[in-house]
PDB file of N, CA and C in Angstrom:
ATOM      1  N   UNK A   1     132.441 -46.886 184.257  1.00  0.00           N
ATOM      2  CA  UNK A   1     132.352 -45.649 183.529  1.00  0.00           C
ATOM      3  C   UNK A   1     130.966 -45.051 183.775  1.00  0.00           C
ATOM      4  N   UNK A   2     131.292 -43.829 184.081  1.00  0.00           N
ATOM      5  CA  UNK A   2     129.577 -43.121 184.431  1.00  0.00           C
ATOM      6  C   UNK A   2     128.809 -43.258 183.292  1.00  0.00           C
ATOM      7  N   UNK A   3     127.520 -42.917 183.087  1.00  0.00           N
ATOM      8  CA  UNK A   3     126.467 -42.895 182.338  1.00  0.00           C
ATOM      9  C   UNK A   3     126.568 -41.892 181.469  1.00  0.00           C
ATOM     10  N   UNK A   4     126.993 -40.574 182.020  1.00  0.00           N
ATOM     11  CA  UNK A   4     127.037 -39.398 180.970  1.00  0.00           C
ATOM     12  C   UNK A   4     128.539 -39.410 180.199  1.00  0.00           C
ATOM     13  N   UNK A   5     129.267 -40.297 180.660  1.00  0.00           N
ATOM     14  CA  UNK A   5     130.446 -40.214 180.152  1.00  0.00           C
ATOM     15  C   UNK A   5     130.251 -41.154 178.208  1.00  0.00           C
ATOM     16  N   UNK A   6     129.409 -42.412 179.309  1.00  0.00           N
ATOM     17  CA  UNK A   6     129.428 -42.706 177.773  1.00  0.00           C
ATOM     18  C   UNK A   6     128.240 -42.508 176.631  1.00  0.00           C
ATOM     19  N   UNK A   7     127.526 -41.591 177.543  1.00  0.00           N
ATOM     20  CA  UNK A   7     126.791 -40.923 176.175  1.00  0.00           C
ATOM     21  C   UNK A   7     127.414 -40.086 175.407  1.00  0.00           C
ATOM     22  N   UNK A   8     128.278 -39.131 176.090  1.00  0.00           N
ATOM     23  CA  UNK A   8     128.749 -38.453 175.015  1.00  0.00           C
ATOM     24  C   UNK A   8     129.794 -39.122 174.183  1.00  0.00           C
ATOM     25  N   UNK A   9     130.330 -39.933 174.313  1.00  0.00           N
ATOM     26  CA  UNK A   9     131.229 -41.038 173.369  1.00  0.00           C
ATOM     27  C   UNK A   9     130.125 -41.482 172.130  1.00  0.00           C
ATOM     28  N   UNK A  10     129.032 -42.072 172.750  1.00  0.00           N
ATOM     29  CA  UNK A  10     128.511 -42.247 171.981  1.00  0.00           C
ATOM     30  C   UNK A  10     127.848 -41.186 170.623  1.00  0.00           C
ATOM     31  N   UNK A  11     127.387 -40.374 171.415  1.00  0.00           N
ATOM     32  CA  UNK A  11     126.734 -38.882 170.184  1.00  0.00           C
ATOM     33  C   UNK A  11     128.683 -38.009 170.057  1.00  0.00           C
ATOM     34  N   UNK A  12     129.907 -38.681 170.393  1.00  0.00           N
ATOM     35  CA  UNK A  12     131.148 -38.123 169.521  1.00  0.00           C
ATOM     36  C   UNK A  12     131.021 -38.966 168.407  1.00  0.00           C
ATOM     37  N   UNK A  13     130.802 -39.997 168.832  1.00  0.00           N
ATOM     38  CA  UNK A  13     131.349 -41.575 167.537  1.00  0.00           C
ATOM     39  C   UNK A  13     130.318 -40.766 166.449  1.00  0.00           C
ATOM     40  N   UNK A  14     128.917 -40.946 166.573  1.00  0.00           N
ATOM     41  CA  UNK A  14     128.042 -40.445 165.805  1.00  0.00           C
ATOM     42  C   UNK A  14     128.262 -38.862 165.114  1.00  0.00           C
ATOM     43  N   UNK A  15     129.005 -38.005 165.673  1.00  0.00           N
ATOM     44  CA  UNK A  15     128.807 -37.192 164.718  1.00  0.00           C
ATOM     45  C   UNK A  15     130.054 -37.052 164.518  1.00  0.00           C
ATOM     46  N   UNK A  16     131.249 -37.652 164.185  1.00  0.00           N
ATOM     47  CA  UNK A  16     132.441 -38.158 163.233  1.00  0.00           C
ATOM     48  C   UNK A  16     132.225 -39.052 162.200  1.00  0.00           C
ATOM     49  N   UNK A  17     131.316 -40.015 162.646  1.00  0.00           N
ATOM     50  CA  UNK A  17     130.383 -41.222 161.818  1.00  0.00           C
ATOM     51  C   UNK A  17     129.894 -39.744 160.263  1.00  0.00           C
ATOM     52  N   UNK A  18     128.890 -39.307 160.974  1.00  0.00           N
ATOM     53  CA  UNK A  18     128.386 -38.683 159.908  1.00  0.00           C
ATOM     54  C   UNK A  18     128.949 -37.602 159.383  1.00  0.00           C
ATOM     55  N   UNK A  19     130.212 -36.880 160.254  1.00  0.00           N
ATOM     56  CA  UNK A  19     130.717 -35.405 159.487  1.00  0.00           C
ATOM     57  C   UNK A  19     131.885 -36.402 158.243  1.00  0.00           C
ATOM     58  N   UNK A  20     131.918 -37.447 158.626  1.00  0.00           N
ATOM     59  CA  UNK A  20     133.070 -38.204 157.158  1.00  0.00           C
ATOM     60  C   UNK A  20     132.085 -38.372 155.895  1.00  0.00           C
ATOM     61  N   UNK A  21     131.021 -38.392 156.314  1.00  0.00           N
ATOM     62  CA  UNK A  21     130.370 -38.529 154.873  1.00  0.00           C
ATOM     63  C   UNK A  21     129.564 -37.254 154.134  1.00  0.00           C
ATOM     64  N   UNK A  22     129.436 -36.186 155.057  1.00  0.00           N
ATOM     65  CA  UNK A  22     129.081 -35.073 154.467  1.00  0.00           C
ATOM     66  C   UNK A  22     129.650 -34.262 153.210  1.00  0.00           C
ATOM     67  N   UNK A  23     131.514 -34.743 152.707  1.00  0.00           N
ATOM     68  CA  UNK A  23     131.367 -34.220 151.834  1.00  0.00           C
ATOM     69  C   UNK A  23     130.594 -34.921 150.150  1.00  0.00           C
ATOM     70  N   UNK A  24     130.607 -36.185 150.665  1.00  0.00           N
ATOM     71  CA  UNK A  24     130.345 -37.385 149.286  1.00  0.00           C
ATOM     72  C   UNK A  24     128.895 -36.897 149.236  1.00  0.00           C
ATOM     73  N   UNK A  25     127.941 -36.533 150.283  1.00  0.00           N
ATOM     74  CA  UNK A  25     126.508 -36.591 150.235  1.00  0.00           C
ATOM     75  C   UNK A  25     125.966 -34.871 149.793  1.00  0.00           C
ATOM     76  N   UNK A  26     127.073 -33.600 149.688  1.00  0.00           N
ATOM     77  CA  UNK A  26     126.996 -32.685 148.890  1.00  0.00           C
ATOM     78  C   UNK A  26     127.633 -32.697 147.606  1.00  0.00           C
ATOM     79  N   UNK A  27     127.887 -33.654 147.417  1.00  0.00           N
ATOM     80  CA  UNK A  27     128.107 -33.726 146.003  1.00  0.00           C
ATOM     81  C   UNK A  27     126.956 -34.609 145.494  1.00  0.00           C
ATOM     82  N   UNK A  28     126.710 -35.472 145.708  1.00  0.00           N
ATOM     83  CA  UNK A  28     125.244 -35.861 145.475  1.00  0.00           C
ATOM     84  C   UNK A  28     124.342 -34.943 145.209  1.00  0.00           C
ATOM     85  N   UNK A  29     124.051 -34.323 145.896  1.00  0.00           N
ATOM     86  CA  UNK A  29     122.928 -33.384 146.323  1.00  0.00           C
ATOM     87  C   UNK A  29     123.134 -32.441 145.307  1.00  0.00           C
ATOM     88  N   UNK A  30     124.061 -32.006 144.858  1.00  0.00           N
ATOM     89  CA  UNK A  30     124.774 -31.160 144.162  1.00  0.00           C
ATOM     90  C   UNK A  30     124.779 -31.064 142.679  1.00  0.00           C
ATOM     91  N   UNK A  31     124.633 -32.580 142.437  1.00  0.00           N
ATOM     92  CA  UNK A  31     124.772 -33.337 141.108  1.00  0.00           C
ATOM     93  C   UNK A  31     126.081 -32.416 140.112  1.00  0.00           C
ATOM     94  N   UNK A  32     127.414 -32.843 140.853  1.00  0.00           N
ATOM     95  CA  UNK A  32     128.686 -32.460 139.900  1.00  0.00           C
ATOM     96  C   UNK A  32     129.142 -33.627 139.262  1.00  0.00           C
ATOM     97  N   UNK A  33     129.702 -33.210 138.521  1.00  0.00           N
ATOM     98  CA  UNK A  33     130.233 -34.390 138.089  1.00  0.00           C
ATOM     99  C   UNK A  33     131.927 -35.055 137.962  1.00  0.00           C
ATOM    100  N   UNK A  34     131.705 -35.776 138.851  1.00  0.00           N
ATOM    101  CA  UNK A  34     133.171 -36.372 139.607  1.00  0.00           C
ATOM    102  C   UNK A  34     134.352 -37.115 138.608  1.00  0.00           C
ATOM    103  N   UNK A  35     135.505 -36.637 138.264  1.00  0.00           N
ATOM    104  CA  UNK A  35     136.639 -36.915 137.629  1.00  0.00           C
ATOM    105  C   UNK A  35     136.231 -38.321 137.290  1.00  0.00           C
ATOM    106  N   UNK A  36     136.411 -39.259 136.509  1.00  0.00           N
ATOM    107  CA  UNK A  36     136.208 -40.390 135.526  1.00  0.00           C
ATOM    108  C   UNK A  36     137.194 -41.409 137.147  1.00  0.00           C
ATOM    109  N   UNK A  37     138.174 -41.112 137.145  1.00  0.00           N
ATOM    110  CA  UNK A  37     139.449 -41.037 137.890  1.00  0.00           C
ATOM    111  C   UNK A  37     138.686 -41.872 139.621  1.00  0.00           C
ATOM    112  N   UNK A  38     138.363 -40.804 140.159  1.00  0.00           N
ATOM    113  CA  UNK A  38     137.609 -40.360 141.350  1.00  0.00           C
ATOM    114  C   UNK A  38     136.330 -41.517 141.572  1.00  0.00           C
ATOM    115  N   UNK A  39     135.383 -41.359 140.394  1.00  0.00           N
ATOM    116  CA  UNK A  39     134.548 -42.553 140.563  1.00  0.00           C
ATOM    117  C   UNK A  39     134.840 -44.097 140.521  1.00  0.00           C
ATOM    118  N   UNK A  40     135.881 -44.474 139.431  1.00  0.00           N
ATOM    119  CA  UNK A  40     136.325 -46.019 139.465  1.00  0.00           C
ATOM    120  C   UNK A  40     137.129 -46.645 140.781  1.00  0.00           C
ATOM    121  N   UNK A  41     137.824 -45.073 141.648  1.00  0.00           N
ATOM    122  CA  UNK A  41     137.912 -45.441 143.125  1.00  0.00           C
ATOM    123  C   UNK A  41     137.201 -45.612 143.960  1.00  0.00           C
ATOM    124  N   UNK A  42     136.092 -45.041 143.775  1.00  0.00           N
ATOM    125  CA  UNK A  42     134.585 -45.310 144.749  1.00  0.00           C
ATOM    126  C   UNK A  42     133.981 -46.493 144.036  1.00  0.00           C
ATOM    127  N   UNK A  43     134.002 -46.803 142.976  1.00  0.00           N
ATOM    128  CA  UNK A  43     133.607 -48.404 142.494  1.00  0.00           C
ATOM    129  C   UNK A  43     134.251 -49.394 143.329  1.00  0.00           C
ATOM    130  N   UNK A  44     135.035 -49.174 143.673  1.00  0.00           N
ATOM    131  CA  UNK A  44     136.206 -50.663 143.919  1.00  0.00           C
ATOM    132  C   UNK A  44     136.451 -50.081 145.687  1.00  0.00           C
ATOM    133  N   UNK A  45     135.835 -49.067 146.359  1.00  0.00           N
ATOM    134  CA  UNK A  45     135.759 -49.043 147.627  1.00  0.00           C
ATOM    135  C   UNK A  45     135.249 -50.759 148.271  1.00  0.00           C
ATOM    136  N   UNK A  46     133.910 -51.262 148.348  1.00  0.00           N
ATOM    137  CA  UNK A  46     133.350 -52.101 148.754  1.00  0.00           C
ATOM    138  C   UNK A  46     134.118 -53.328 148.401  1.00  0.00           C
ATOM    139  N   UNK A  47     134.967 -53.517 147.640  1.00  0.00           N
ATOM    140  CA  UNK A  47     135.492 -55.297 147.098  1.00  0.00           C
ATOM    141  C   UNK A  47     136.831 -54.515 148.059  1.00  0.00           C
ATOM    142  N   UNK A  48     137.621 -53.699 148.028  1.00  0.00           N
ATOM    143  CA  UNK A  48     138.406 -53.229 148.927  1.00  0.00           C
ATOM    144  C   UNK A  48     137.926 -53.774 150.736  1.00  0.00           C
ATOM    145  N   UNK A  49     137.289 -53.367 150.961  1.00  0.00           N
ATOM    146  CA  UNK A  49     136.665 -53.372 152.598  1.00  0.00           C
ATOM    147  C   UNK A  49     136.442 -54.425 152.379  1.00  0.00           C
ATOM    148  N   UNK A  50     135.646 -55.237 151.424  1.00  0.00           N
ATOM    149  CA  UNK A  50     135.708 -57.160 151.927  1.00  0.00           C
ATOM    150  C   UNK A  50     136.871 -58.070 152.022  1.00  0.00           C
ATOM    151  N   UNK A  51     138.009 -57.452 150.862  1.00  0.00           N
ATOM    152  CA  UNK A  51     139.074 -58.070 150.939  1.00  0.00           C
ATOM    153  C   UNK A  51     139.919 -57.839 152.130  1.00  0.00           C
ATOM    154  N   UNK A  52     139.882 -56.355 153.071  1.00  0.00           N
ATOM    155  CA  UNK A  52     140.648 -56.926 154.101  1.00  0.00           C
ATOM    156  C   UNK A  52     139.871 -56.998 154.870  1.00  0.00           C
ATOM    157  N   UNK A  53     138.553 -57.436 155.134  1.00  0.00           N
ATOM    158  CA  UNK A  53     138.093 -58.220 156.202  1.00  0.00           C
ATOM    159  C   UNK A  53     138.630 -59.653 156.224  1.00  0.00           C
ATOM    160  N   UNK A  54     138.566 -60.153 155.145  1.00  0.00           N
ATOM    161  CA  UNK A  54     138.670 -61.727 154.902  1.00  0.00           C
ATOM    162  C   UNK A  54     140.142 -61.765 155.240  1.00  0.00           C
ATOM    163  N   UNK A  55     141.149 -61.071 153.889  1.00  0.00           N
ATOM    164  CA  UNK A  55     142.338 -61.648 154.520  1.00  0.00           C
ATOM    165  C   UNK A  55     143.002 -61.427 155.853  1.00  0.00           C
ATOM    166  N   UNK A  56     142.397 -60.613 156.701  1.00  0.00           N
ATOM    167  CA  UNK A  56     142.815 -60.427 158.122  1.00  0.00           C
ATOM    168  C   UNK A  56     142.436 -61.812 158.283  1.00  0.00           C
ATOM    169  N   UNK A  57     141.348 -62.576 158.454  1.00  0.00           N
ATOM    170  CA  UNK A  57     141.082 -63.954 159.094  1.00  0.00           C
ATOM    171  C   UNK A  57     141.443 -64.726 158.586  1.00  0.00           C
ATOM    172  N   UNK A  58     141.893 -64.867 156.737  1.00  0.00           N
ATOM    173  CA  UNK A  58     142.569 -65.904 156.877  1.00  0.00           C
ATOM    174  C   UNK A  58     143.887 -66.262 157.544  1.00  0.00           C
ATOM    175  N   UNK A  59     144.931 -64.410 157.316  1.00  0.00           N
ATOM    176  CA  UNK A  59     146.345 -64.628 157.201  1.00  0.00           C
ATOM    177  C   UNK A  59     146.408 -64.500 158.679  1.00  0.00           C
ATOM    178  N   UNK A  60     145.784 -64.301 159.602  1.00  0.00           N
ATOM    179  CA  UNK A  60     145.570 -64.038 160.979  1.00  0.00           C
ATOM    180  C   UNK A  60     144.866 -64.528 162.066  1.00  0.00           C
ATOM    181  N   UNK A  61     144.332 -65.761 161.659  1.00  0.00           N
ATOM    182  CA  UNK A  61     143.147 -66.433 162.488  1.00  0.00           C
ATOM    183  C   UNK A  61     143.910 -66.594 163.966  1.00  0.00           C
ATOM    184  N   UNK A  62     143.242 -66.138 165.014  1.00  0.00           N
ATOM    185  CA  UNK A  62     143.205 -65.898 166.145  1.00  0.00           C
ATOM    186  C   UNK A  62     143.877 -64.776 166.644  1.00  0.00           C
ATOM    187  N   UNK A  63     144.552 -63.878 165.767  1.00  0.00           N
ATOM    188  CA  UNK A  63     145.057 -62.714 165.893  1.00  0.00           C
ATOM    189  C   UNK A  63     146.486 -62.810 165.984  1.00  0.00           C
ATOM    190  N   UNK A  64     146.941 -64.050 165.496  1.00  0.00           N
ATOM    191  CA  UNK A  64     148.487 -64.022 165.304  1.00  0.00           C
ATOM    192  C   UNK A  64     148.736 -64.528 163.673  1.00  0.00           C
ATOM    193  N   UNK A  65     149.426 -63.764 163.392  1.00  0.00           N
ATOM    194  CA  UNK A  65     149.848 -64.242 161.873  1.00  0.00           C
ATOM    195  C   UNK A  65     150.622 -65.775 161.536  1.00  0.00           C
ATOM    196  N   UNK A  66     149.321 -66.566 160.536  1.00  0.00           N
ATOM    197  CA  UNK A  66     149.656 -67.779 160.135  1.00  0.00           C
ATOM    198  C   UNK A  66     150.345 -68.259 158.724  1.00  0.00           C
ATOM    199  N   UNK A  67     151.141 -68.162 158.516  1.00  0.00           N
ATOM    200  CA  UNK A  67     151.612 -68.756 157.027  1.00  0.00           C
ATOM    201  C   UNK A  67     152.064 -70.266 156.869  1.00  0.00           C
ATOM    202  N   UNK A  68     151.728 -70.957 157.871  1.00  0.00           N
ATOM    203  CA  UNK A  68     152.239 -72.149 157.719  1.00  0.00           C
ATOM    204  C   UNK A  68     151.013 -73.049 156.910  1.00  0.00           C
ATOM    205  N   UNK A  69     151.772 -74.095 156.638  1.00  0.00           N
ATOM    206  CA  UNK A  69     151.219 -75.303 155.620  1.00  0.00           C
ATOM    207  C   UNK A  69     149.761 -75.671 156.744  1.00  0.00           C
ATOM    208  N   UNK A  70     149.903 -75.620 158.156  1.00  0.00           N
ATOM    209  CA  UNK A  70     148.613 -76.085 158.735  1.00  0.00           C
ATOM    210  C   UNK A  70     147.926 -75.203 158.769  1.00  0.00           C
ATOM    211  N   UNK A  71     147.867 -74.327 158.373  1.00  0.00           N
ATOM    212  CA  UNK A  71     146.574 -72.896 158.057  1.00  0.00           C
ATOM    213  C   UNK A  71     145.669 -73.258 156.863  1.00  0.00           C
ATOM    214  N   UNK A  72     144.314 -73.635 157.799  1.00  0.00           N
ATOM    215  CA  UNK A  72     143.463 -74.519 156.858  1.00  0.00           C
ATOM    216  C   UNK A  72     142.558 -73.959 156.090  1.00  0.00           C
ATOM    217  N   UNK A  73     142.986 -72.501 156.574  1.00  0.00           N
ATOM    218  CA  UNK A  73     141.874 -71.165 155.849  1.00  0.00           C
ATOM    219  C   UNK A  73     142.928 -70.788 155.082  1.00  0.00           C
ATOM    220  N   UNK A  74     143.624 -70.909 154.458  1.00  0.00           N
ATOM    221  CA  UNK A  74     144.591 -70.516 153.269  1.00  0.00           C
ATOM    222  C   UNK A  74     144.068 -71.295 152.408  1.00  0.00           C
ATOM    223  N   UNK A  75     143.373 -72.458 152.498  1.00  0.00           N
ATOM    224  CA  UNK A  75     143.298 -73.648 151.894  1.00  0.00           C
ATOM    225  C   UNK A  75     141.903 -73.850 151.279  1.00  0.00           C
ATOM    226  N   UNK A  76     141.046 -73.536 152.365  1.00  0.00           N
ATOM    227  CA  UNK A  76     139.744 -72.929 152.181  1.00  0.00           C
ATOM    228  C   UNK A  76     139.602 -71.817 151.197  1.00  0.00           C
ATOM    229  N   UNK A  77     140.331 -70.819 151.517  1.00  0.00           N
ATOM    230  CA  UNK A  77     140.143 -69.122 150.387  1.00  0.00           C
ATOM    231  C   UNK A  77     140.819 -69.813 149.173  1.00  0.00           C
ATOM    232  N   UNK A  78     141.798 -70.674 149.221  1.00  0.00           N
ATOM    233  CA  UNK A  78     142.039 -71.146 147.710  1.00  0.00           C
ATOM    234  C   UNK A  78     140.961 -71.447 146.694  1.00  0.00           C
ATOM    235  N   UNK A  79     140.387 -72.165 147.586  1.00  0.00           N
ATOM    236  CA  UNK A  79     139.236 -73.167 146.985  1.00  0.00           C
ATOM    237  C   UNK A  79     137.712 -72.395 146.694  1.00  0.00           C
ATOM    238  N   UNK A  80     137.858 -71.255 147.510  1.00  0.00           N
ATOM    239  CA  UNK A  80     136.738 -70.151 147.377  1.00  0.00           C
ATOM    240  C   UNK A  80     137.567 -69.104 145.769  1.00  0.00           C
ATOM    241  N   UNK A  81     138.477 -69.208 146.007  1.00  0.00           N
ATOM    242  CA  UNK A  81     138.777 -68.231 144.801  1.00  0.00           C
ATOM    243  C   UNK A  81     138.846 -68.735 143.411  1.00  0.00           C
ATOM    244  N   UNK A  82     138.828 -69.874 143.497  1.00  0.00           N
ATOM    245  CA  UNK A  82     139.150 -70.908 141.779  1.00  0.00           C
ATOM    246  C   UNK A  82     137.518 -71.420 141.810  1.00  0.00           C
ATOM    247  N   UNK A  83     136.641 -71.385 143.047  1.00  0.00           N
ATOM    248  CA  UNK A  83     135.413 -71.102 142.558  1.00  0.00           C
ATOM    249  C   UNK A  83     134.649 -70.121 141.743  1.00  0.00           C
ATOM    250  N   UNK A  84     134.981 -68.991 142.511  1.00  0.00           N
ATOM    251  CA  UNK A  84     134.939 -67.689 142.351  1.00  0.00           C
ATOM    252  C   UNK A  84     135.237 -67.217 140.651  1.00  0.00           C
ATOM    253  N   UNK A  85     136.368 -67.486 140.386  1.00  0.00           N
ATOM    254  CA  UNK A  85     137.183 -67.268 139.423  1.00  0.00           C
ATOM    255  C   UNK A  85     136.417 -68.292 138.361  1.00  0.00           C
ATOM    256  N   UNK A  86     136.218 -69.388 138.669  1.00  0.00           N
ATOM    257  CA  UNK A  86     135.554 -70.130 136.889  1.00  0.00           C
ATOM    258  C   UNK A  86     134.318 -70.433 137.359  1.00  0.00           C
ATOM    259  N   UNK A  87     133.381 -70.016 138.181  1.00  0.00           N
ATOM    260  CA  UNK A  87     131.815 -69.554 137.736  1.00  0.00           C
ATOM    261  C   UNK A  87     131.309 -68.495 138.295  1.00  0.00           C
ATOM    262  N   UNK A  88     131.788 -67.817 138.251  1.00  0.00           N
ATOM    263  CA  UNK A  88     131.525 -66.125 138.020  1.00  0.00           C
ATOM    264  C   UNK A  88     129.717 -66.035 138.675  1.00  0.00           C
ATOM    265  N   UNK A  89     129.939 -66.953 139.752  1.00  0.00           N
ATOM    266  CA  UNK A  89     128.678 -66.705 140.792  1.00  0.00           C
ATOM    267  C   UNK A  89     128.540 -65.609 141.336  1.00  0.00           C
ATOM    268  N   UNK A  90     127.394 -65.283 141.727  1.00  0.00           N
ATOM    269  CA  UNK A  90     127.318 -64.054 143.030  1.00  0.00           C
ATOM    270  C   UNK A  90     128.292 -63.894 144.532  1.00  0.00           C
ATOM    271  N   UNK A  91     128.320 -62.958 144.749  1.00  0.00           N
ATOM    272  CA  UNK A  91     128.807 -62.904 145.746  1.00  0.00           C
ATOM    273  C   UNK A  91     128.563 -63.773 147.189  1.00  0.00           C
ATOM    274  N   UNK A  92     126.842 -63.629 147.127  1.00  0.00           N
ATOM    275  CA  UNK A  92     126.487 -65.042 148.103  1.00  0.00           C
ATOM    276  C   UNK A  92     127.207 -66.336 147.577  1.00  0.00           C
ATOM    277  N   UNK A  93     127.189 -66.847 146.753  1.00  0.00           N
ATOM    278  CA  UNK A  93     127.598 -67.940 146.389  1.00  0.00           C
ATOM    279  C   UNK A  93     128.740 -68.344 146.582  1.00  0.00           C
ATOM    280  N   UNK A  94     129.744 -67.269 146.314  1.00  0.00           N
ATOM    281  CA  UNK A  94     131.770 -67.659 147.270  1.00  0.00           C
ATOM    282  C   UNK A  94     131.485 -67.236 148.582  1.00  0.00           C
ATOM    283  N   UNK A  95     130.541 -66.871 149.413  1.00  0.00           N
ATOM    284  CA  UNK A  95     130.926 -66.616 150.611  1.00  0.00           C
ATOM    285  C   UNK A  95     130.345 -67.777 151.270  1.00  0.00           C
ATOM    286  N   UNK A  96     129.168 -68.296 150.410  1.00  0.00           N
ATOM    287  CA  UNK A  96     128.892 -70.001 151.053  1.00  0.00           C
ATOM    288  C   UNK A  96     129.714 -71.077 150.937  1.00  0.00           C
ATOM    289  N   UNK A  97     130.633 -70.627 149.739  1.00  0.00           N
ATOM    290  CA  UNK A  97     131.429 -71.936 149.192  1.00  0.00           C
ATOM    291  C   UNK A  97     132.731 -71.400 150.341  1.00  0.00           C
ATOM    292  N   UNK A  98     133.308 -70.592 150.272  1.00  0.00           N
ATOM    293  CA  UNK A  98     134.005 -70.222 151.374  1.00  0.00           C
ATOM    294  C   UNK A  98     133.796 -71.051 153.162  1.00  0.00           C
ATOM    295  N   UNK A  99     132.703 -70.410 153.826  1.00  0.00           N
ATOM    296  CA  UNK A  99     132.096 -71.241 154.729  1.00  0.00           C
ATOM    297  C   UNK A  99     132.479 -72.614 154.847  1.00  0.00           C
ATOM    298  N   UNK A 100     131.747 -73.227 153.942  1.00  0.00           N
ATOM    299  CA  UNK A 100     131.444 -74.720 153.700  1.00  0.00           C
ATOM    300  C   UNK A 100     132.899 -75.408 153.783  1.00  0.00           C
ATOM    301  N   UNK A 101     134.092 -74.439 152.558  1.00  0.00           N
ATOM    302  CA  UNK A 101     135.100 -75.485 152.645  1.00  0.00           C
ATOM    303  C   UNK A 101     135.864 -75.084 153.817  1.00  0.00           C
ATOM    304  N   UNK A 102     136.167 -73.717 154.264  1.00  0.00           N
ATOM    305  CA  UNK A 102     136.418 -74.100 155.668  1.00  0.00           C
ATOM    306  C   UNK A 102     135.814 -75.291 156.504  1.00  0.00           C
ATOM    307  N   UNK A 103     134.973 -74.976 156.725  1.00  0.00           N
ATOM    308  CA  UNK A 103     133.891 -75.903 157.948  1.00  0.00           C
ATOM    309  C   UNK A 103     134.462 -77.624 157.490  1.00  0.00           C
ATOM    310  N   UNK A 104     134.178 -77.749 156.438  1.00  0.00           N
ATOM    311  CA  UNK A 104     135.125 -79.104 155.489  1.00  0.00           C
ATOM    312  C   UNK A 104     136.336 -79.334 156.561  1.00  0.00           C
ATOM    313  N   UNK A 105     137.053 -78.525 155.303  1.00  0.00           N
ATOM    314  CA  UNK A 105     138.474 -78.058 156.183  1.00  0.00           C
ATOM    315  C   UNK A 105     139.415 -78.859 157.262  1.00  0.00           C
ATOM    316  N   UNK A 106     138.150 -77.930 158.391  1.00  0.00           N
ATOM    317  CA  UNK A 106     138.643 -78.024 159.788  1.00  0.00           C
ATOM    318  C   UNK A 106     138.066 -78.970 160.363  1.00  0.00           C
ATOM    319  N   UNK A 107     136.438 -79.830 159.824  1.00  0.00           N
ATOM    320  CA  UNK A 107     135.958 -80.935 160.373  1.00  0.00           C
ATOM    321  C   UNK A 107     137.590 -82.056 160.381  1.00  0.00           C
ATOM    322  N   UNK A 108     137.627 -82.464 158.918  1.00  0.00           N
ATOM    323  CA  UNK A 108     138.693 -83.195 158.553  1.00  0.00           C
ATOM    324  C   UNK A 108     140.006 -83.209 159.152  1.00  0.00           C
ATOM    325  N   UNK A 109     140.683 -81.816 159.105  1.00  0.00           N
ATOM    326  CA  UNK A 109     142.012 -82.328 159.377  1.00  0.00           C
ATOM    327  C   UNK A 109     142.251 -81.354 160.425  1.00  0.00           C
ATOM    328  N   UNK A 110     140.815 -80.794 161.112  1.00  0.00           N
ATOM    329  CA  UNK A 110     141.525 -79.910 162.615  1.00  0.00           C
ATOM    330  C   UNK A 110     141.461 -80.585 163.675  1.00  0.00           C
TER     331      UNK A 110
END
């Protein structure tokens, strides 16, 4: 691929990148005040975008869909979520315990 070809890919990506956020950042700027409604959906944006990062890799590890009993990251996110769920740690804290019992996991029985 030529050189000028993929610069301009690059300064397209970039200013689609930034024309998606121009309307959230005039309202900022703006200081309106956004439907009760509207904001508790922008609260729960970010736990949204982590949850399907993760469950793509668990329910999908290697890019084919796993539901079987030997899917050792089903087993792992169990064990990250009943962490999660009764000590109400930080977010670092289930994504280490996550890690770990994978890595467990798959030492053991992969």
């Amino acid at each position: 691929m030529a050189t000028s070809t993929v610069l301009i890919i690059i300064v397209g990506m970039g200013v689609v990148t930034y024309l998606t956020r121009l309307p959230l950042y005039f309202l900022t700027v703006r200081r309106y005040e956004l439907p009760p409604l509207f904001g508790c959906i922008l609260e729960r944006i970010p736990a949204a975008a982590f949850a399907a990062i993760v469950f793509s890799g668990v329910l999908q590890p290697g890019g084919k869909s796993d539901f079987h009993w030997t899917n050792l990251y089903i087993y792992a996110a169990a064990i990250t979520a009943v962490f999660a769920i009764f000590t109400r740690r930080g977010l670092l804290a289930v994504i280490v315990v996550g890690i770990f019992s994978a890595a467990a996991l798959n030492q053991i029985f992969g």
